[in-house]
PDB file of N, CA and C in Angstrom:
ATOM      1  N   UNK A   1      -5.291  28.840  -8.057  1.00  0.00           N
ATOM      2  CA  UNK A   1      -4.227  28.107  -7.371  1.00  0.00           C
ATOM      3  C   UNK A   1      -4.845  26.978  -6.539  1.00  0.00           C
ATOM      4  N   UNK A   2      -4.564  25.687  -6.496  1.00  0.00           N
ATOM      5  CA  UNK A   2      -4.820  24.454  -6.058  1.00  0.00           C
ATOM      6  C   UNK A   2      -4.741  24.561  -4.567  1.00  0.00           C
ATOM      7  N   UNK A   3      -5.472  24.289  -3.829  1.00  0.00           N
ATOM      8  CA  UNK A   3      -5.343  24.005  -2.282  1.00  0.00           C
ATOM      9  C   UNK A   3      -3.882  23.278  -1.664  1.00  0.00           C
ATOM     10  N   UNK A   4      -3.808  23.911  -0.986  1.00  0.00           N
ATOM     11  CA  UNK A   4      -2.422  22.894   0.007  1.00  0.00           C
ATOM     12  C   UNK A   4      -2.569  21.490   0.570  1.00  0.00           C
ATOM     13  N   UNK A   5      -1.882  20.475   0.029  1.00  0.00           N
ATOM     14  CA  UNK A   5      -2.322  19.618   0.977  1.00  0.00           C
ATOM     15  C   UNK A   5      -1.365  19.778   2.521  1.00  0.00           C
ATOM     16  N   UNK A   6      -2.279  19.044   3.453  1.00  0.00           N
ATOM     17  CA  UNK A   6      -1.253  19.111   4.516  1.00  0.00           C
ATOM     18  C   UNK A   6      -0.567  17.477   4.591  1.00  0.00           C
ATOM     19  N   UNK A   7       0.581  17.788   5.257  1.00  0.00           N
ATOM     20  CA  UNK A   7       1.759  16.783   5.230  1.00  0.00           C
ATOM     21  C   UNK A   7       1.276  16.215   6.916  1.00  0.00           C
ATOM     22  N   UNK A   8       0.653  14.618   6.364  1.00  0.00           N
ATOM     23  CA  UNK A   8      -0.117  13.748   7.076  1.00  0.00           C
ATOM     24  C   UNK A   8       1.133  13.316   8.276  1.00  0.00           C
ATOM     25  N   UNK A   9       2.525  12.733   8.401  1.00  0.00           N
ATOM     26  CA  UNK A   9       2.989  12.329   9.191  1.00  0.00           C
ATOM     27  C   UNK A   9       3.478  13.664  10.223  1.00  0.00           C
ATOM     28  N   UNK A  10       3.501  15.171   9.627  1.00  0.00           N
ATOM     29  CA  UNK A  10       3.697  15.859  10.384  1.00  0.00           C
ATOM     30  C   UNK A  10       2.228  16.126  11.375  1.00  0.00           C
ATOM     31  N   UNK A  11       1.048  16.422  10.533  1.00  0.00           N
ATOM     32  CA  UNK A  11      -0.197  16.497  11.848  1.00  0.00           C
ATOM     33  C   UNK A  11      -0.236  15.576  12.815  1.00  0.00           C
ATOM     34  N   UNK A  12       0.288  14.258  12.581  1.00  0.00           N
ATOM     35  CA  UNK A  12       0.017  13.420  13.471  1.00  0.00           C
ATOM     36  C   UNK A  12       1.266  13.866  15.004  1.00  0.00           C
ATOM     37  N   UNK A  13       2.167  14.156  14.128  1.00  0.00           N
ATOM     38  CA  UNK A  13       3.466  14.624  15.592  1.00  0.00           C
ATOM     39  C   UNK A  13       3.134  16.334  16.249  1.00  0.00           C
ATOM     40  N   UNK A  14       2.436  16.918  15.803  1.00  0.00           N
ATOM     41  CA  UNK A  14       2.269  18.725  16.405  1.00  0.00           C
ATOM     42  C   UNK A  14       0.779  18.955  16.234  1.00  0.00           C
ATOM     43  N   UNK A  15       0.623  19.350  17.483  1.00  0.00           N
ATOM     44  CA  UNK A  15      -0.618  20.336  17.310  1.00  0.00           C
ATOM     45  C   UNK A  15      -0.666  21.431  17.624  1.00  0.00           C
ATOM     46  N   UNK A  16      -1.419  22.075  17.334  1.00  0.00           N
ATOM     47  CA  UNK A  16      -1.351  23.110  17.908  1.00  0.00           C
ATOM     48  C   UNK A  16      -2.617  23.918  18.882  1.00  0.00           C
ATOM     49  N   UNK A  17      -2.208  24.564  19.585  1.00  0.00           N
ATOM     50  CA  UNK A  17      -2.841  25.161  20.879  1.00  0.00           C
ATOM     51  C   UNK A  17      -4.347  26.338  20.269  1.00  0.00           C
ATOM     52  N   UNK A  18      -5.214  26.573  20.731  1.00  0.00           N
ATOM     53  CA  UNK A  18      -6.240  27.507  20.830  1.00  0.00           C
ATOM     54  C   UNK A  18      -5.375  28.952  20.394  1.00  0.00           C
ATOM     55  N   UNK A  19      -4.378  28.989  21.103  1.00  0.00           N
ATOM     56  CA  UNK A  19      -3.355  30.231  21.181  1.00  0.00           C
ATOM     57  C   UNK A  19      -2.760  30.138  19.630  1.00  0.00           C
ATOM     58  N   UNK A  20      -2.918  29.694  18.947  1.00  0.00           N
ATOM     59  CA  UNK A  20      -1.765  29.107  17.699  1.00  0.00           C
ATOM     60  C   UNK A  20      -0.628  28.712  18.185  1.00  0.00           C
ATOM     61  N   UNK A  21      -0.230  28.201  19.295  1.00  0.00           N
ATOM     62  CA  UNK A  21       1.323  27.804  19.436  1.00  0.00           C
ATOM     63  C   UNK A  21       1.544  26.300  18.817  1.00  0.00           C
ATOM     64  N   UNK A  22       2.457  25.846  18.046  1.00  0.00           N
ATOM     65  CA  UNK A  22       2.562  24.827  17.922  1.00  0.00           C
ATOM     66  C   UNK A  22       3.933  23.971  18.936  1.00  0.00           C
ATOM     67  N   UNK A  23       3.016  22.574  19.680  1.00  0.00           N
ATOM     68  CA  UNK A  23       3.601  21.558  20.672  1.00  0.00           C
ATOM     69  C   UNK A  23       3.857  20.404  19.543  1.00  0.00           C
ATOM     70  N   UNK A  24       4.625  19.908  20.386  1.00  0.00           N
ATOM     71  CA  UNK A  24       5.736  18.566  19.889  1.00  0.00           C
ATOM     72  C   UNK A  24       6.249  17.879  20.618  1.00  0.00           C
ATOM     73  N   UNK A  25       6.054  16.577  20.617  1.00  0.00           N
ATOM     74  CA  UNK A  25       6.360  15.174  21.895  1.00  0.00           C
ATOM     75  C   UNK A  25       8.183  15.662  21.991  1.00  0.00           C
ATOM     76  N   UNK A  26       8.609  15.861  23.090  1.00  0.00           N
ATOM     77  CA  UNK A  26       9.963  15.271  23.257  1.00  0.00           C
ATOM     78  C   UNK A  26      10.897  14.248  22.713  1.00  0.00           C
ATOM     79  N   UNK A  27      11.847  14.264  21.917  1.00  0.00           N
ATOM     80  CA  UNK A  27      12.818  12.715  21.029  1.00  0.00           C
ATOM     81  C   UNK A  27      13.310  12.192  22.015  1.00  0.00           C
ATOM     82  N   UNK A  28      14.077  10.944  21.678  1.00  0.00           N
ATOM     83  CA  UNK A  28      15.016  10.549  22.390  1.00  0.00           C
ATOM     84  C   UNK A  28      14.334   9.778  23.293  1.00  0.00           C
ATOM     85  N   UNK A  29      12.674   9.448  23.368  1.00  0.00           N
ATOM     86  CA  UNK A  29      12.304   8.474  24.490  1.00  0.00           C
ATOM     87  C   UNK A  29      11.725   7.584  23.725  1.00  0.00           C
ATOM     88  N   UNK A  30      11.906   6.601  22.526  1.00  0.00           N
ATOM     89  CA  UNK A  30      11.350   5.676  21.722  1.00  0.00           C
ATOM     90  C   UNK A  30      12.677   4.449  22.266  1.00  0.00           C
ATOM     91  N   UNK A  31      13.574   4.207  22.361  1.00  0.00           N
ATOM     92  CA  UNK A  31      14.423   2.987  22.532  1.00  0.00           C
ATOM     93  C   UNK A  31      15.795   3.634  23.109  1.00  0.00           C
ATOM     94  N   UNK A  32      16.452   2.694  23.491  1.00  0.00           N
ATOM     95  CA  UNK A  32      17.665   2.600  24.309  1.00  0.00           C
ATOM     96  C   UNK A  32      17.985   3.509  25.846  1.00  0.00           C
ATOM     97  N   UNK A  33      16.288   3.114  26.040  1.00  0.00           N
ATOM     98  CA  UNK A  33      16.232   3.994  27.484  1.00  0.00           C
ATOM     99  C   UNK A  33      17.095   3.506  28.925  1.00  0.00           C
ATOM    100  N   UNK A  34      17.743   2.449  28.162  1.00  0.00           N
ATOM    101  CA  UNK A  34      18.260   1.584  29.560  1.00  0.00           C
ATOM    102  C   UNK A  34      19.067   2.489  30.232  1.00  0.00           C
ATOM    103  N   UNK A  35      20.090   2.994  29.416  1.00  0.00           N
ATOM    104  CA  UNK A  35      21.228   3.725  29.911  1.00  0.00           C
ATOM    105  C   UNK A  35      21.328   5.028  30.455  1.00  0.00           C
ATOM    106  N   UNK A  36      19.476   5.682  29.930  1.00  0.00           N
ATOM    107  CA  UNK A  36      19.015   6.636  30.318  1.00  0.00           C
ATOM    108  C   UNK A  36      18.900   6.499  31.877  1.00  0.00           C
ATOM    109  N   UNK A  37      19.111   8.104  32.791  1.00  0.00           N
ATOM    110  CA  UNK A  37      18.695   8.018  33.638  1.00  0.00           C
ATOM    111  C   UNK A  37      17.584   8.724  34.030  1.00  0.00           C
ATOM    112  N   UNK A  38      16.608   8.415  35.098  1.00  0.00           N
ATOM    113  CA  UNK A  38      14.993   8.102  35.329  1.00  0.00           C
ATOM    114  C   UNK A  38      14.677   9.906  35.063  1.00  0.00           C
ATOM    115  N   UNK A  39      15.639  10.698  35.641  1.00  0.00           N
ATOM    116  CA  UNK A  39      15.487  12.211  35.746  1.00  0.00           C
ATOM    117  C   UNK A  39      15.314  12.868  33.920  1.00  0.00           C
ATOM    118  N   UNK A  40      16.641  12.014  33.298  1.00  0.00           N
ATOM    119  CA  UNK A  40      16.331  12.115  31.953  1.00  0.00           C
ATOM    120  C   UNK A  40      14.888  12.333  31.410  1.00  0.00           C
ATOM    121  N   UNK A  41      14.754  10.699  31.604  1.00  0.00           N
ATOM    122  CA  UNK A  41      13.929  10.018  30.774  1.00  0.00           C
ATOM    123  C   UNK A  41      12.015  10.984  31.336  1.00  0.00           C
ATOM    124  N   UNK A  42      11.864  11.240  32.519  1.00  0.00           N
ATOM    125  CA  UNK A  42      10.950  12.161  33.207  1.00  0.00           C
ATOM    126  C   UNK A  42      10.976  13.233  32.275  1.00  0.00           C
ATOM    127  N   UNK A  43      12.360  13.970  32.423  1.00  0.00           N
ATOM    128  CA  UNK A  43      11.714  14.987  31.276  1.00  0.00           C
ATOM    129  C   UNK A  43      11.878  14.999  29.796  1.00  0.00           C
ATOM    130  N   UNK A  44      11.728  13.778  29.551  1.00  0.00           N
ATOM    131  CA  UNK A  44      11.237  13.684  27.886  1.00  0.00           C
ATOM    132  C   UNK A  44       9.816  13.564  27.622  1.00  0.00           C
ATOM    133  N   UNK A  45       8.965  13.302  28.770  1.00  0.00           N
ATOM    134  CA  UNK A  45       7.651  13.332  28.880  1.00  0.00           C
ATOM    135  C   UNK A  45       6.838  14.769  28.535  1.00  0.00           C
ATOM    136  N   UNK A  46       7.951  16.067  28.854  1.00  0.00           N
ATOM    137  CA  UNK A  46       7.140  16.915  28.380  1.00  0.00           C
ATOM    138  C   UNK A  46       6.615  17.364  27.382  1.00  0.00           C
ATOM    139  N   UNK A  47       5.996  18.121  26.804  1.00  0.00           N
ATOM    140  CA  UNK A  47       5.620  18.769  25.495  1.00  0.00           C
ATOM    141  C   UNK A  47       6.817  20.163  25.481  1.00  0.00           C
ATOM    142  N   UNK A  48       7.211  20.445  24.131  1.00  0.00           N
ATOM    143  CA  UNK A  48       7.555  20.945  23.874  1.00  0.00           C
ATOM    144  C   UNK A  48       7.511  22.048  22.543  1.00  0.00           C
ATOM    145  N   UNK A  49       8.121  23.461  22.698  1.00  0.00           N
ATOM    146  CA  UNK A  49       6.968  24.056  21.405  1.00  0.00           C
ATOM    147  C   UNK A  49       8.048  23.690  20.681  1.00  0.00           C
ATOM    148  N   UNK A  50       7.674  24.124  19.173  1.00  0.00           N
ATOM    149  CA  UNK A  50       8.515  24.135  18.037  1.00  0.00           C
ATOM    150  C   UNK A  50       9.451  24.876  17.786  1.00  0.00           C
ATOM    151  N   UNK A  51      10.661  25.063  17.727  1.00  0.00           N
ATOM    152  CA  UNK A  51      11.459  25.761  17.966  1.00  0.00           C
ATOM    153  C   UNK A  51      11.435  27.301  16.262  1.00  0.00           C
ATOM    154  N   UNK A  52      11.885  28.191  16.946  1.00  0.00           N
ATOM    155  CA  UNK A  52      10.950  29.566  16.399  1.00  0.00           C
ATOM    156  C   UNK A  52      11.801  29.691  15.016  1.00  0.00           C
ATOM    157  N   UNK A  53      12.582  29.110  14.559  1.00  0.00           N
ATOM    158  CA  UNK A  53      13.731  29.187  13.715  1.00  0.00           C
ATOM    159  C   UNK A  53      12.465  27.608  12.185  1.00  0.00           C
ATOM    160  N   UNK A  54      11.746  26.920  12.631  1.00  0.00           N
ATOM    161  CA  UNK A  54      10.982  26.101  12.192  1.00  0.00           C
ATOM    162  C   UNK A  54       9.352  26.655  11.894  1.00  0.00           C
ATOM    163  N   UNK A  55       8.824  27.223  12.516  1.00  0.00           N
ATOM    164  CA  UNK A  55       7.491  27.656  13.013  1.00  0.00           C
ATOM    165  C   UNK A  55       6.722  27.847  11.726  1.00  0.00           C
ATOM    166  N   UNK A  56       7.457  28.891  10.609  1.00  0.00           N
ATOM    167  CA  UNK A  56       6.832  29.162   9.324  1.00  0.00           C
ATOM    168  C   UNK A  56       6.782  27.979   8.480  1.00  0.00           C
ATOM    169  N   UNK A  57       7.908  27.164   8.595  1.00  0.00           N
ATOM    170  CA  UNK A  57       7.536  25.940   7.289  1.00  0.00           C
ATOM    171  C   UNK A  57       6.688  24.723   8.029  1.00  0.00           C
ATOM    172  N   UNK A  58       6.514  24.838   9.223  1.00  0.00           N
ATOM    173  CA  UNK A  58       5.646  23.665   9.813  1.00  0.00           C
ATOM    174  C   UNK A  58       4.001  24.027   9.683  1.00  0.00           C
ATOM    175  N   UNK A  59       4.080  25.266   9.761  1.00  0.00           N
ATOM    176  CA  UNK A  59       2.464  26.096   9.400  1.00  0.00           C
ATOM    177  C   UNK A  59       1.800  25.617   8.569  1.00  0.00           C
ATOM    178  N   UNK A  60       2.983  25.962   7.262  1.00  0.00           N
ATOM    179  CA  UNK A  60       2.635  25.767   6.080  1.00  0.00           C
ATOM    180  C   UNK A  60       2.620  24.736   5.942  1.00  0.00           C
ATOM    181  N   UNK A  61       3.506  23.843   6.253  1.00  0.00           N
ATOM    182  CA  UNK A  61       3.081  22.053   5.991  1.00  0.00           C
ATOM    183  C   UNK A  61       1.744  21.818   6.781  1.00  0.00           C
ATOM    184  N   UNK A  62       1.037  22.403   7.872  1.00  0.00           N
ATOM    185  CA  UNK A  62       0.441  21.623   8.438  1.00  0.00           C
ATOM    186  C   UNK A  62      -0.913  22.533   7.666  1.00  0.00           C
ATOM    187  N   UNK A  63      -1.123  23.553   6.966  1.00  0.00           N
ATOM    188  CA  UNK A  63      -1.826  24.282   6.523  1.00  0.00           C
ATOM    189  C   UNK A  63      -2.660  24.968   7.204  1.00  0.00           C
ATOM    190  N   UNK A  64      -1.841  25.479   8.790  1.00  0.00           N
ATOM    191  CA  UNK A  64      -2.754  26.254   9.695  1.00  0.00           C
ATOM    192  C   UNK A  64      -2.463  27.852   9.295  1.00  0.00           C
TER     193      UNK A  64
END
């Protein structure tokens, strides 16, 4: 059976932790931040994990 490749635009958006957890930038802070307010827009800065309902097919795409 042929090796997996991993799916290049997803490694670049998740990594993952020592722990195996996989993190992911916050959406919603690339454009039309005007209307956003500052409290919003603060917490789109955080990291966030992958939500647990996703976790198995992102693995496998990312071939961890």
């Amino acid at each position: 059976m042929p090796k997996l490749k991993t799916r290049k635009g997803l490694r670049d958006r998740i990594r993952v932790t020592r722990n195996g957890k996989l993190i992911r930038k916050h959406a919603w802070k690339s454009h039309l931040l005007e209307h956003k307010s500052a409290k919003r827009k603060r917490a789109f800065r955080s990291d966030q994990p992958v939500a647990a309902a996703d976790r198995k097919q992102v693995r496998r795409s990312l071939g961890v």
